[in-house]
Every structure is written in C-alpha cells, then in structure tokens.
N, C-alpha and C. Protein backbone atom coordinates (compact mmCIF):
# COMPACT_ATOMS: atom_id res chain seq x y z
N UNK A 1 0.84 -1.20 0.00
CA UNK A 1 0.00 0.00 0.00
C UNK A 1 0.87 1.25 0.00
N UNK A 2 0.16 2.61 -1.12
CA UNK A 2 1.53 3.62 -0.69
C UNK A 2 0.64 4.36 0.75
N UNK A 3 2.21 5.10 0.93
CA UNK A 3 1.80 5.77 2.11
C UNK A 3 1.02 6.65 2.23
N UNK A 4 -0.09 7.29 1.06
CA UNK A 4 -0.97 8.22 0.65
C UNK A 4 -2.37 7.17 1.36
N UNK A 5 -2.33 5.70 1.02
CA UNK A 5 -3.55 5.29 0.95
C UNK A 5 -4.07 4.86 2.70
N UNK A 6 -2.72 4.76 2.95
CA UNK A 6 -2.59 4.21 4.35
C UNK A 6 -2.60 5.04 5.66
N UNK A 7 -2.15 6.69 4.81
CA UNK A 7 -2.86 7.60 5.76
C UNK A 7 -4.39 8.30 5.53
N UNK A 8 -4.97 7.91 4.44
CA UNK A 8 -6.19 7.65 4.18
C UNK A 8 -7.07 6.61 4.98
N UNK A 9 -6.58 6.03 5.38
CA UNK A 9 -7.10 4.53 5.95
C UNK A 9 -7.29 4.59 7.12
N UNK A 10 -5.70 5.48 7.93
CA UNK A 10 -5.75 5.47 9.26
C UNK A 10 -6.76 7.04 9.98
N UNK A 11 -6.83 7.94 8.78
CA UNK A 11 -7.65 8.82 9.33
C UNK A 11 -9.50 8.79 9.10
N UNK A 12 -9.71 7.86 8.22
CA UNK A 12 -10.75 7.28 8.00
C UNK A 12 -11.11 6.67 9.08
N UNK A 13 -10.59 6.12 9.93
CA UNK A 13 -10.55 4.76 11.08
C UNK A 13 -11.01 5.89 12.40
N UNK A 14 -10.02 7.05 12.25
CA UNK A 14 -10.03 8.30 13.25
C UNK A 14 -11.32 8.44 13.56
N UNK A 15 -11.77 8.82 12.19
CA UNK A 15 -13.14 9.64 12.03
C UNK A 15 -13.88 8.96 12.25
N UNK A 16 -14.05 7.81 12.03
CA UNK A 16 -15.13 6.63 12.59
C UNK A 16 -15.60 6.76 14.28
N UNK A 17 -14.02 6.31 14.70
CA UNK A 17 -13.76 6.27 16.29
C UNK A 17 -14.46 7.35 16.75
N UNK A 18 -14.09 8.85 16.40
CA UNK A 18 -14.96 10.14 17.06
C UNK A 18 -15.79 9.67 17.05
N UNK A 19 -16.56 9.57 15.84
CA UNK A 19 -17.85 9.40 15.08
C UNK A 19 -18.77 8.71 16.48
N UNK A 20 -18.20 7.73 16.37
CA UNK A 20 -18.76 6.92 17.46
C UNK A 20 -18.88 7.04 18.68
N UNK A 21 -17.47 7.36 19.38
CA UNK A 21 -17.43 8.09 20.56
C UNK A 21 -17.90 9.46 20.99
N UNK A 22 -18.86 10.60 20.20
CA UNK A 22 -19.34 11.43 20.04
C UNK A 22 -20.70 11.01 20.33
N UNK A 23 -21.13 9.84 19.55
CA UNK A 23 -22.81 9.86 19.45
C UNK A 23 -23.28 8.49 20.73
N UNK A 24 -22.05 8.27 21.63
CA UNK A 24 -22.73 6.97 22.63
C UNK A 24 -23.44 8.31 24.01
N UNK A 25 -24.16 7.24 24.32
CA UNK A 25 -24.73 7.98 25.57
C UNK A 25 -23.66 7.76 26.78
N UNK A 26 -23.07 6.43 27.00
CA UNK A 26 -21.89 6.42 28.08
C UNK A 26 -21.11 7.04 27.69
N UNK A 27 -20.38 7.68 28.97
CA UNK A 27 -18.82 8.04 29.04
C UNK A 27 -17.92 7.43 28.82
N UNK A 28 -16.98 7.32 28.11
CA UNK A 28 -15.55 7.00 27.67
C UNK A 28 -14.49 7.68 28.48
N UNK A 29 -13.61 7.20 28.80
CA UNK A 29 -12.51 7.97 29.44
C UNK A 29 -11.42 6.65 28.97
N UNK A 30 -10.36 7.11 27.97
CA UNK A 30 -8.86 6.73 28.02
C UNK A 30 -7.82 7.35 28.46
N UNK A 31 -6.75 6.48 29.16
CA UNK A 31 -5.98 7.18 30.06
C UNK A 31 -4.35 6.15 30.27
N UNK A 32 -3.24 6.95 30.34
CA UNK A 32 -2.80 6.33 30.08
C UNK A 32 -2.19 5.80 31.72
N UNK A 33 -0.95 5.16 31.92
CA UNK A 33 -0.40 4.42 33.73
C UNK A 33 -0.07 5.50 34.44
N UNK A 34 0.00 6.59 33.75
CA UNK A 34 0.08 7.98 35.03
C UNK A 34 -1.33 8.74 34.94
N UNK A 35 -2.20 8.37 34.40
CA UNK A 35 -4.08 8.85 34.80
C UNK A 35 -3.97 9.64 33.74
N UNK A 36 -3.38 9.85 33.22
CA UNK A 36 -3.27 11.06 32.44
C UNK A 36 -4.21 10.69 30.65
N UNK A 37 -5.68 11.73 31.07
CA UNK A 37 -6.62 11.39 29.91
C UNK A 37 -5.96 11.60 28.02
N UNK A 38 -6.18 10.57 27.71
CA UNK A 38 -5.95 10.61 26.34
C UNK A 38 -6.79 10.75 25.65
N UNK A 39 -8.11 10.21 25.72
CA UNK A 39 -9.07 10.25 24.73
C UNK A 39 -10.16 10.74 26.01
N UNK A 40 -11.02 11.45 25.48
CA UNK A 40 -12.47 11.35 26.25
C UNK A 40 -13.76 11.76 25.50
N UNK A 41 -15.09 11.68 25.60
CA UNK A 41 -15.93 11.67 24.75
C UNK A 41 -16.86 12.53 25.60
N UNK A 42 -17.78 13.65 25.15
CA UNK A 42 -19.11 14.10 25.23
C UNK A 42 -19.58 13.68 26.61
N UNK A 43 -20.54 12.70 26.33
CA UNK A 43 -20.80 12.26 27.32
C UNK A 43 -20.16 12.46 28.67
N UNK A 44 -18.96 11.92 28.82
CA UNK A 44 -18.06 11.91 29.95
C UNK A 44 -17.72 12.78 30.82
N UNK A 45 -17.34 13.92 29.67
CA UNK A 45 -17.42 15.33 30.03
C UNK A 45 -18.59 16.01 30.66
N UNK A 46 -19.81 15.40 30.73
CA UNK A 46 -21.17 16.01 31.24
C UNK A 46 -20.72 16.20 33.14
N UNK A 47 -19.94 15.33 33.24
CA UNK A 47 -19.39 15.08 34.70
C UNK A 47 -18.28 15.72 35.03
N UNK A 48 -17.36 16.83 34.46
CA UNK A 48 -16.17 17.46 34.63
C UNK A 48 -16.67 18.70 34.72
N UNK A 49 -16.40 19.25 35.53
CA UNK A 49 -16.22 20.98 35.67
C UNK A 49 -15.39 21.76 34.40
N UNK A 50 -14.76 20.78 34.12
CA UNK A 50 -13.30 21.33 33.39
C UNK A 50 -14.05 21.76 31.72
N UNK A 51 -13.59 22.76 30.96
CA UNK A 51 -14.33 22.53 29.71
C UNK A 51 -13.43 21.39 28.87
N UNK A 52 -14.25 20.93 28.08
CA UNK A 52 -13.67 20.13 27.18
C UNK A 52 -12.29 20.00 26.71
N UNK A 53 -11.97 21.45 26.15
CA UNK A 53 -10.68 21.53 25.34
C UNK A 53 -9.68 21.70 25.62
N UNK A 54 -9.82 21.81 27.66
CA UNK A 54 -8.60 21.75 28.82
C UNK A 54 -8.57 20.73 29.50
N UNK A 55 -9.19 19.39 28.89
CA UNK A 55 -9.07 17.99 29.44
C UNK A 55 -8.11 17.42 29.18
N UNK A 56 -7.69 17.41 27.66
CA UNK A 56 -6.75 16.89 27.13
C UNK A 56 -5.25 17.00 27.86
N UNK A 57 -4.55 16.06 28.21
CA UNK A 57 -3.24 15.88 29.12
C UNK A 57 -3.63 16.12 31.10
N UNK A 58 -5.00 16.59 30.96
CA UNK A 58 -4.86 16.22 32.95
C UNK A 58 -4.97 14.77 32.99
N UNK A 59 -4.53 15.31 34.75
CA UNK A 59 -5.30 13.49 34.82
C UNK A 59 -6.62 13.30 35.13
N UNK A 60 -7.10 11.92 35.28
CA UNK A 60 -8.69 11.64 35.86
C UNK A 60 -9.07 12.66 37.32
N UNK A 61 -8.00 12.65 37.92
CA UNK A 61 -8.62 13.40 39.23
C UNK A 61 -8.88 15.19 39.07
N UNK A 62 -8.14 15.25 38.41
CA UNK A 62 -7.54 16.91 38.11
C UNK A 62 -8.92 17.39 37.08
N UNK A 63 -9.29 16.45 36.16
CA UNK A 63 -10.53 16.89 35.39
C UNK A 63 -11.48 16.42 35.79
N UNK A 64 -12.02 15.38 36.66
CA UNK A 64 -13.50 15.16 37.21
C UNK A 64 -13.52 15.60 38.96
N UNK A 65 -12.33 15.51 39.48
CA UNK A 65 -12.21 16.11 40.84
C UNK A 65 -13.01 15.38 41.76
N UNK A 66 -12.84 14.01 41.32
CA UNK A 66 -13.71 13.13 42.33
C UNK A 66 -12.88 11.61 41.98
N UNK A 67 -12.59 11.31 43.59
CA UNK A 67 -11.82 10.64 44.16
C UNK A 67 -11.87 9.16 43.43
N UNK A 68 -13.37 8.98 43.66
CA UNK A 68 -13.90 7.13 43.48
C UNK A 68 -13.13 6.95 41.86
N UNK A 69 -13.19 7.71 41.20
CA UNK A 69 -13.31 7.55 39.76
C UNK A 69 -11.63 7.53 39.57
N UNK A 70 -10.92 8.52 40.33
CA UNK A 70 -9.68 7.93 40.47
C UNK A 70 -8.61 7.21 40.91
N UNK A 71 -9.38 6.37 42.28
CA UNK A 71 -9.53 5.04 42.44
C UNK A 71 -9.73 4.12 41.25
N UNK A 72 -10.57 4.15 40.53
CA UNK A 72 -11.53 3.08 39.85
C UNK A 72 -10.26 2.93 38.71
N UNK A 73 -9.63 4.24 38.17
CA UNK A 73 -8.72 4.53 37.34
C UNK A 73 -7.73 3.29 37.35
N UNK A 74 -6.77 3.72 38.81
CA UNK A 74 -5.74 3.38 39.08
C UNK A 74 -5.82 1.64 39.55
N UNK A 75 -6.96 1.29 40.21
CA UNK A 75 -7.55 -0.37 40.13
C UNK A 75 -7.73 -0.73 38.91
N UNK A 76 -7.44 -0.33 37.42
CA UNK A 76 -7.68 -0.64 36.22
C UNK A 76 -6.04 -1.66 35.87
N UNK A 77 -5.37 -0.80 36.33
CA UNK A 77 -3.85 -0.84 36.12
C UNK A 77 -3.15 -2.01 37.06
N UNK A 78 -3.72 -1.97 38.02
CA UNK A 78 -3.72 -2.74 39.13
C UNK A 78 -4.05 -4.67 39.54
N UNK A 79 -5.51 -4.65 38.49
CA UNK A 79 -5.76 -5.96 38.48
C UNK A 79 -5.98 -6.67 36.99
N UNK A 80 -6.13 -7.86 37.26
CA UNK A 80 -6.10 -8.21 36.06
C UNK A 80 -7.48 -8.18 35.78
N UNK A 81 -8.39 -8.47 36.02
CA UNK A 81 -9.38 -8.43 35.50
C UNK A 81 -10.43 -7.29 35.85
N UNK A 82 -11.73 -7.36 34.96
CA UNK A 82 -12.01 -5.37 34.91
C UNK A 82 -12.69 -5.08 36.17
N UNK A 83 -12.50 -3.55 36.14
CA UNK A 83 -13.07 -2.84 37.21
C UNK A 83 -14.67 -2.75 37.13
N UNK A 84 -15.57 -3.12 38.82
CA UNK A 84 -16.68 -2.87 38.05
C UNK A 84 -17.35 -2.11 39.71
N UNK A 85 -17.38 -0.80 39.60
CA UNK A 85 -17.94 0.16 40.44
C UNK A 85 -19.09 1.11 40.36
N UNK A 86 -19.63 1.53 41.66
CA UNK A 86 -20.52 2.59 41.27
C UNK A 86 -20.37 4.12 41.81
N UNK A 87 -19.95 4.83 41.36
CA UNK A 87 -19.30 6.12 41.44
C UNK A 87 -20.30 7.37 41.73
N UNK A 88 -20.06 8.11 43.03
CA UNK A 88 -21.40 8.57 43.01
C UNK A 88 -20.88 10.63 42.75
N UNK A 89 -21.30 11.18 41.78
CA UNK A 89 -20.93 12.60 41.72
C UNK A 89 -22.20 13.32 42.23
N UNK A 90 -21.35 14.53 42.30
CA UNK A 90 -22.49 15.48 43.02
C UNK A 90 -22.32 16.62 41.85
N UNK A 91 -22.11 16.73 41.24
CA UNK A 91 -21.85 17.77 39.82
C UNK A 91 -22.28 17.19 38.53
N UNK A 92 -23.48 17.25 37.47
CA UNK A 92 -23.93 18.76 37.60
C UNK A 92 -25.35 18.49 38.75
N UNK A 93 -25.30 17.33 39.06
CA UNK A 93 -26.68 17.30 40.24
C UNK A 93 -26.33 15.81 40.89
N UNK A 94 -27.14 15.01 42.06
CA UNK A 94 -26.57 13.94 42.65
C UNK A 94 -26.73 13.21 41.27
N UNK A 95 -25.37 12.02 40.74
CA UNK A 95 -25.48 11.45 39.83
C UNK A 95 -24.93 9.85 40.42
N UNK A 96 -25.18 9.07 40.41
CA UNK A 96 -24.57 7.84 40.33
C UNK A 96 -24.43 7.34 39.25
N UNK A 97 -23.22 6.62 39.24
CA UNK A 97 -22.61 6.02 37.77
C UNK A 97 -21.95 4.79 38.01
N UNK A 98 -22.20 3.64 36.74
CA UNK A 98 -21.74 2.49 37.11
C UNK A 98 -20.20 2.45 36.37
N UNK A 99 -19.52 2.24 36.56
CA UNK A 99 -18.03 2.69 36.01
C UNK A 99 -17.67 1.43 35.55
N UNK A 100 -17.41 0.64 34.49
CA UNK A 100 -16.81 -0.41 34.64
C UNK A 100 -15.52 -0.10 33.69
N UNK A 101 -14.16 -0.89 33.87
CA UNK A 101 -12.58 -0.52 33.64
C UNK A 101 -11.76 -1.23 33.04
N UNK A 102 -11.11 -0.96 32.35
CA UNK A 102 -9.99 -2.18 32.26
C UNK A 102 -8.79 -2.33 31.63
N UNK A 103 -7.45 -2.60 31.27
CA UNK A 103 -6.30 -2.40 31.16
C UNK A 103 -6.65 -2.70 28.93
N UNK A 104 -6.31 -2.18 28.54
CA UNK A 104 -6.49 -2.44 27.21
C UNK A 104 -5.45 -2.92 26.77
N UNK A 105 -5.52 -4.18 25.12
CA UNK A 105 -4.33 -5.51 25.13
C UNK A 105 -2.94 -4.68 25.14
N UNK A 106 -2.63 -3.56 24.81
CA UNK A 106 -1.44 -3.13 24.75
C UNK A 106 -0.69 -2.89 26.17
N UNK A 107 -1.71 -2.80 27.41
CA UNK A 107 -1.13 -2.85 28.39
C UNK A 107 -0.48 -1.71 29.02
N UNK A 108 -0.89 -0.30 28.04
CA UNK A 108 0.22 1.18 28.45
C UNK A 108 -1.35 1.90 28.88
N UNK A 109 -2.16 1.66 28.00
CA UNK A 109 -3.86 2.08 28.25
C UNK A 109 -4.50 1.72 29.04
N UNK A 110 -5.92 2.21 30.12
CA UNK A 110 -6.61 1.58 30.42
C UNK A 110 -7.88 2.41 29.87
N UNK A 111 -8.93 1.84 30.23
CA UNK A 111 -10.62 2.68 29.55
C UNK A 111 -11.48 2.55 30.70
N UNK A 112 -12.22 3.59 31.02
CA UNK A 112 -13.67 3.38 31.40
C UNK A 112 -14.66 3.74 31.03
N UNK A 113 -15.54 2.84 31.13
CA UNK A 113 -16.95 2.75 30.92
C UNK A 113 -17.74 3.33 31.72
N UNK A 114 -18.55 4.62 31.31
CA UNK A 114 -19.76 5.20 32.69
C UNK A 114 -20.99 4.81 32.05
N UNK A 115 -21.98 4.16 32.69
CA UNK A 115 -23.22 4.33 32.78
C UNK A 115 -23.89 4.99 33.97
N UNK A 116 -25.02 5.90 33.43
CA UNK A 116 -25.19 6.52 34.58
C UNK A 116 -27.05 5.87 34.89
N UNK A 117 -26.43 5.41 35.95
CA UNK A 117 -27.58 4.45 36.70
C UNK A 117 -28.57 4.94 37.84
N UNK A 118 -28.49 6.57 37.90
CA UNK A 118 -29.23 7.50 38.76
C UNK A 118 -30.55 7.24 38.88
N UNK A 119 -31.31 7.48 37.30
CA UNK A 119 -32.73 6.93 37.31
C UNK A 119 -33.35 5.38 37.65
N UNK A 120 -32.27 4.93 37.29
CA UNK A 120 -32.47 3.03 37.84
C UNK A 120 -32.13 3.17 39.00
N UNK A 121 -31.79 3.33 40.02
CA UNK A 121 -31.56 3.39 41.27
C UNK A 121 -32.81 3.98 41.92
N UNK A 122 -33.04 5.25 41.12
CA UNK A 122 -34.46 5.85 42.06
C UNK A 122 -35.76 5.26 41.70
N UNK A 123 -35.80 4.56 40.67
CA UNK A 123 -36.67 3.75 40.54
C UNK A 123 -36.95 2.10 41.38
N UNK A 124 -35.35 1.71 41.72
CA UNK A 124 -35.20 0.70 42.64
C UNK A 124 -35.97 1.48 43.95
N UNK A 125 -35.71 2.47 44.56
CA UNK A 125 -35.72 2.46 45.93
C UNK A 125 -37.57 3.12 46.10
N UNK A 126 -38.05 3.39 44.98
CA UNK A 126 -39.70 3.55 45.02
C UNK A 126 -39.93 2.12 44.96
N UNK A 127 -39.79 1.62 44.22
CA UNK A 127 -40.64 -0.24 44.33
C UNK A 127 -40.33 -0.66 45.46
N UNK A 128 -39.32 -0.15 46.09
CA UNK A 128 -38.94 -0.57 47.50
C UNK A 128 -39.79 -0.13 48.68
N UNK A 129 -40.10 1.14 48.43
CA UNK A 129 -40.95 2.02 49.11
C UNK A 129 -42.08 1.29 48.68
N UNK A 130 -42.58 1.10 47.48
CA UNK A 130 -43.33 0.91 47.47
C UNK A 130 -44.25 -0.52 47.68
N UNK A 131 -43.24 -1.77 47.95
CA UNK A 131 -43.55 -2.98 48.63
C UNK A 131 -44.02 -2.83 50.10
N UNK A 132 -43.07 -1.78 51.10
CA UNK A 132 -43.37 -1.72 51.99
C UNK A 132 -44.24 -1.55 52.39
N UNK A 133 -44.88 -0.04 51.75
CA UNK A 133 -46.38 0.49 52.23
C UNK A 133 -47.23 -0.55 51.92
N UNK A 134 -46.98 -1.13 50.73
CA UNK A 134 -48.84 -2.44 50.57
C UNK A 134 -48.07 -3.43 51.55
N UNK A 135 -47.10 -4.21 51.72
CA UNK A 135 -47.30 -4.90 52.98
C UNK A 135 -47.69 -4.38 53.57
N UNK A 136 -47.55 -3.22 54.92
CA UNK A 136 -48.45 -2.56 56.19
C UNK A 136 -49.79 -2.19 55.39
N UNK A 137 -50.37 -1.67 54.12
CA UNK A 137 -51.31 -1.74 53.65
C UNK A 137 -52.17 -3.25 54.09
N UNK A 138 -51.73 -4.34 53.78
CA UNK A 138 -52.17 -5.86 53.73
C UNK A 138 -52.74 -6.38 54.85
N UNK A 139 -51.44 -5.50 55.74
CA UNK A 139 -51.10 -6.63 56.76
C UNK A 139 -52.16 -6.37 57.80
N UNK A 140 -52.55 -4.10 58.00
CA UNK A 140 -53.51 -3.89 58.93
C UNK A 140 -54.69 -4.25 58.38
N UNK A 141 -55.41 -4.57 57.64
CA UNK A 141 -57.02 -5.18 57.67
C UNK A 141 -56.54 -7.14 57.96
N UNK A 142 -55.85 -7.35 57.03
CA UNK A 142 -55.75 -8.79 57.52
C UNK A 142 -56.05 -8.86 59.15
N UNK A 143 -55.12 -8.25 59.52
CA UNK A 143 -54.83 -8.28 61.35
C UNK A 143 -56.02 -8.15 62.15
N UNK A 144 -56.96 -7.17 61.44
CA UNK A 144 -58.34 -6.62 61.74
C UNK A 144 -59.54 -7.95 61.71
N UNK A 145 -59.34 -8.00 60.28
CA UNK A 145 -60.38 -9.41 60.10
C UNK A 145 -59.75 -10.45 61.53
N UNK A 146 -58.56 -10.78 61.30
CA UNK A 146 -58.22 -12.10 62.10
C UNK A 146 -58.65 -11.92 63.45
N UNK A 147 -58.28 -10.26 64.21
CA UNK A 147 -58.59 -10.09 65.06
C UNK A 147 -60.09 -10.31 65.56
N UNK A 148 -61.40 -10.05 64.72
CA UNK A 148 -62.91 -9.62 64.87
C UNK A 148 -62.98 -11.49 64.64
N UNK A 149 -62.84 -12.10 63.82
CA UNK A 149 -62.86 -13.49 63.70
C UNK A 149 -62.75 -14.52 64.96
N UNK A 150 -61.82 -14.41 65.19
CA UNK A 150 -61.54 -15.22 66.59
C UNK A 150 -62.11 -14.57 68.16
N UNK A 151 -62.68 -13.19 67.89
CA UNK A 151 -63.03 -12.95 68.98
C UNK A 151 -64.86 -13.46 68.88
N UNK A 152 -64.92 -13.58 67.71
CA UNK A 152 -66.75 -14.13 67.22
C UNK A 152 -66.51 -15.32 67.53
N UNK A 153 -65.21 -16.09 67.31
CA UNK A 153 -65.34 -18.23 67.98
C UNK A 153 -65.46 -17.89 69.48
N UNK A 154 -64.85 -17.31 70.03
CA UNK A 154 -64.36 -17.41 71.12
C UNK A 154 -65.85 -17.00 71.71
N UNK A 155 -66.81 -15.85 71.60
CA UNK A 155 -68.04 -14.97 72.34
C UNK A 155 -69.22 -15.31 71.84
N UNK A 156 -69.37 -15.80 70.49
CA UNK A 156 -70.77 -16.36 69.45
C UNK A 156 -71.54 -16.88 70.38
N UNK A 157 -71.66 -17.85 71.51
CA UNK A 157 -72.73 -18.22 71.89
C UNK A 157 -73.24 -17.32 73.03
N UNK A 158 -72.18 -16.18 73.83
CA UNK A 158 -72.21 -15.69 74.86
C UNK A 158 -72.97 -14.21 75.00
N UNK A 159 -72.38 -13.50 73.41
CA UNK A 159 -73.03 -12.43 73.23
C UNK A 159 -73.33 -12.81 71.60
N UNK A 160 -74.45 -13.13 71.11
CA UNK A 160 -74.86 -13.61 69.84
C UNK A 160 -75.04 -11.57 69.32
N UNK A 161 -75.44 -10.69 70.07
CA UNK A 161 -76.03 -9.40 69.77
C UNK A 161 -74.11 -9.40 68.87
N UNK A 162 -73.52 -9.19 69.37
CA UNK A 162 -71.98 -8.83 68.65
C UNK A 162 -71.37 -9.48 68.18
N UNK A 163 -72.33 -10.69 67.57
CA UNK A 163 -72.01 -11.41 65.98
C UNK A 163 -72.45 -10.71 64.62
N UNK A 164 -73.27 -9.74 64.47
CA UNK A 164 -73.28 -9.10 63.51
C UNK A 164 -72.04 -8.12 63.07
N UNK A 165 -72.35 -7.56 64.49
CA UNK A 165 -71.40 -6.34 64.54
C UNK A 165 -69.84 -6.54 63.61
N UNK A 166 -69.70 -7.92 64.27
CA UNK A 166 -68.00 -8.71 63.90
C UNK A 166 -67.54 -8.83 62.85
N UNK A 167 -68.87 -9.30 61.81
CA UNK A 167 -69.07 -9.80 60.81
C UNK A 167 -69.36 -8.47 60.16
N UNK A 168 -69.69 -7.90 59.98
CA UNK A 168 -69.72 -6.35 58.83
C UNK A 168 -68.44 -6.08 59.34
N UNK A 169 -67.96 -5.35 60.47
CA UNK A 169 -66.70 -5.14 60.73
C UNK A 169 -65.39 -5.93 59.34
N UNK A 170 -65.61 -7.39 59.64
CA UNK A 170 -64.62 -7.87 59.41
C UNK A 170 -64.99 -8.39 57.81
N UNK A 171 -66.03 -8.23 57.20
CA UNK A 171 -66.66 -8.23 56.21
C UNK A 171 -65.76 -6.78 55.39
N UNK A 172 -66.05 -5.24 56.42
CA UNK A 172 -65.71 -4.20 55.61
C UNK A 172 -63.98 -4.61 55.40
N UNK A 173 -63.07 -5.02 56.22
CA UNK A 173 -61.35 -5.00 56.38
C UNK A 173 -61.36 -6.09 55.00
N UNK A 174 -62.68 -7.27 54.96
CA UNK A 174 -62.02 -7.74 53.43
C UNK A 174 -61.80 -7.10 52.29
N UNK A 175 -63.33 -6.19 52.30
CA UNK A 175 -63.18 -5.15 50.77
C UNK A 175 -62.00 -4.39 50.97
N UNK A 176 -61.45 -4.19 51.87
CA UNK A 176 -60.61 -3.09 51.53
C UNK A 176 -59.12 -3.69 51.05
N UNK A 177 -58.97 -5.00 51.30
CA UNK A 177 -58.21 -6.34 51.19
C UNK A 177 -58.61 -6.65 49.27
N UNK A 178 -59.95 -6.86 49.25
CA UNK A 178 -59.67 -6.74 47.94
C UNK A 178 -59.57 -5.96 47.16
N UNK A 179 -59.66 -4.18 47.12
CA UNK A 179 -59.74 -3.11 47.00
C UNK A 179 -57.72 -3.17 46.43
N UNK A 180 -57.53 -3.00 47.74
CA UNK A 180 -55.90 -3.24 47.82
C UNK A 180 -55.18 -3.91 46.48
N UNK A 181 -55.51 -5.69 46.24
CA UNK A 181 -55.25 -6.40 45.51
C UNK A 181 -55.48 -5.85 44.17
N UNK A 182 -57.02 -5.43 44.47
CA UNK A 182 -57.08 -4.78 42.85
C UNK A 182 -56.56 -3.71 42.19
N UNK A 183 -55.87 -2.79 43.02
CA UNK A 183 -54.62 -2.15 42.52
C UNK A 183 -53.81 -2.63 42.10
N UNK A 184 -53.04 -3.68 42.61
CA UNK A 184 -51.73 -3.63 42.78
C UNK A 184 -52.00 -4.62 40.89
N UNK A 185 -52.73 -5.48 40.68
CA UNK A 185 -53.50 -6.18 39.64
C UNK A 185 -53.09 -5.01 38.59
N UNK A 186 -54.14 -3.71 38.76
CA UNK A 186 -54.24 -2.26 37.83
C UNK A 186 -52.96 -2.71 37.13
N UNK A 187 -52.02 -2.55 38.48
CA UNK A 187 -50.97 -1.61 37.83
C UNK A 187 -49.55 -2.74 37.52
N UNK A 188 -49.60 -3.91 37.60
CA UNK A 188 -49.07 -4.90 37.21
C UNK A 188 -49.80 -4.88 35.87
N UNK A 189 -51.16 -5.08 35.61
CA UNK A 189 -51.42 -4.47 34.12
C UNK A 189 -50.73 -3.70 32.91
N UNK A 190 -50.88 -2.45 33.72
CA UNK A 190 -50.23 -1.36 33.40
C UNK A 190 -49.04 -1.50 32.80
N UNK A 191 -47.88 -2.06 33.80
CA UNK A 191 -46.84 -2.02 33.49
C UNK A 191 -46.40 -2.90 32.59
N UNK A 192 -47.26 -3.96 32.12
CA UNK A 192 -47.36 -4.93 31.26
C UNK A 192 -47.56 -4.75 29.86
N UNK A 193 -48.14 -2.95 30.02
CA UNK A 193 -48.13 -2.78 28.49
C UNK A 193 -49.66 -3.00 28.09
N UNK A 194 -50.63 -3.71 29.06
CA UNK A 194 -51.85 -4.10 28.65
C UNK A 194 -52.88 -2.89 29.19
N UNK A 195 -54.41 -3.79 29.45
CA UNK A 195 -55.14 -2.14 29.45
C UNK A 195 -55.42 -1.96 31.19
C-alpha cells in the first residue's frame, strides 16, 4: 500500500472512532499508567467541571475532581481483570454512575466505561418504598379481620347481639383487602403494556 492510501485509511478509522465516541450515551474515558486522559468523549465530560478543550493531558482526578473515579482509574492498572464500580458525583446534580474498567491488550492504556444508573436506582428504591407500604397496607385489615374473627369463635354463643357487629366489621377490612389487591392487579397491568 503507498503511504498516501494508508494515511487515508488510518484517518478514515479516526473519524469513525470520534464518530462513534461522540454519538454513545456512556462516558468513555482513556488514560494512560500515570491517569493522564488521552481520549475522552461528550458524554463523559457532562461530569467534569473542566471545559472540554482543557481535558486533554490532565489526569482523571484533576478533570472530574472526584476521588472514586480515580480510584476506579488506578484499580484498572492494578488488576487483572475489569473494574466494576458505582461512582457517586455530586456535579452537575446527585449522579450515580456504574463505572466499569480495564487495562487495554497493549497494556500502556486503560478505559472506562460510565453508565449513569441515577434513574435506575431511584426507581429501585420507590418499588422498594413501594412494597413496603402495601405490605403494612395488607397486613392492617388482615390483622383486623383475624382479630374480629376469633373474637366471634371465642363470644358467638355468649353475646350472639356482637355477631353481627363482627361480621360487617370484618366483612368491611375484606373489601378493603380486595380493593388493595385490585390495585396492585391495575398496575401490574399497566406495566405490562396491557389495558
């Protein structure tokens, strides 16, 4: 090949790489055994104070200014197999990010990977919230019925007048038992994509 076609080839390859590393939603960060960023992408930068075009030659700590990530860096270099963390920034708002790392085949490089897992996390800790409340939702009418139930075996022949009473009582704690269920039904629906 002459050397016209081959620097055709290799800046073709360039332009790709941006290309690509421009339009991902994760962060990219290359860097070389002294932290020091070589490549970085868009994305990545959403998490640096620093502007873009004064990234080039700091290191990871010096342009994101947060510790975990230059930890996560320097554990790249460190083990053999990849880094896989969750990195939590407070710039440009609380962000958590799943960082995963790793020494690239040449061995002078390492890379990380950010996903930022903020919205999956706050969505974990509502289903969480939100198991809790319908258990204590469940659990006080259950408790109610069981309670009015056994006090009707135990009194039925003694005071027959406060066998009705027991029974609507513990009649109303079911509807609200199935009331309950039929939400939770709704919206398992719902989330199913159905009607």
């Amino acid at each position: 090949l002459s050397l016209k076609k081959r620097i055709e080839d290799v800046t073709r390859q360039k332009n790709e790489i941006e290309a690509i590393l421009t339009s991902m939603d994760e962060g990219v960060i290359v860097f070389n055994r002294s932290l020091t960023i070589h490549t970085i992408n868009p994305a990545a930068m959403c998490f640096s104070p620093v502007p873009a075009e004064e990234s080039q030659g700091m290191s990871v700590l010096e342009c994101f200014r947060n510790t975990q990530l230059a930890d996560c860096a320097e554990m790249v270099f460190q083990k053999d197999t990849p880094v896989d963390t969750i990195i939590e920034f407070n710039s440009p708002a609380d962000s958590f990010l799943q960082a995963r790392g790793r020494m690239l085949p040449d061995g002078e490089y390492g890379i990380i990977v950010l996903h930022d897992i903020t919205r999956l996390l706050l969505l974990e800790k509502i289903r969480k919230d939100f198991v809790a409340n319908v258990s204590h939702e469940l659990k006080t009418p259950i408790t109610a019925v069981k309670g009015y139930l056994e006090t009707l075996l135990e009194t039925h022949k003694e005071s027959p007048e406060n066998t009705g009473k027991f029974l609507s009582t513990a009649l109303r704690h079911t509807d609200r038992l199935n009331s309950i269920i039929e939400d939770l039904l709704q919206l398992s629906r719902l989330e199913e994509g159905g009607e």
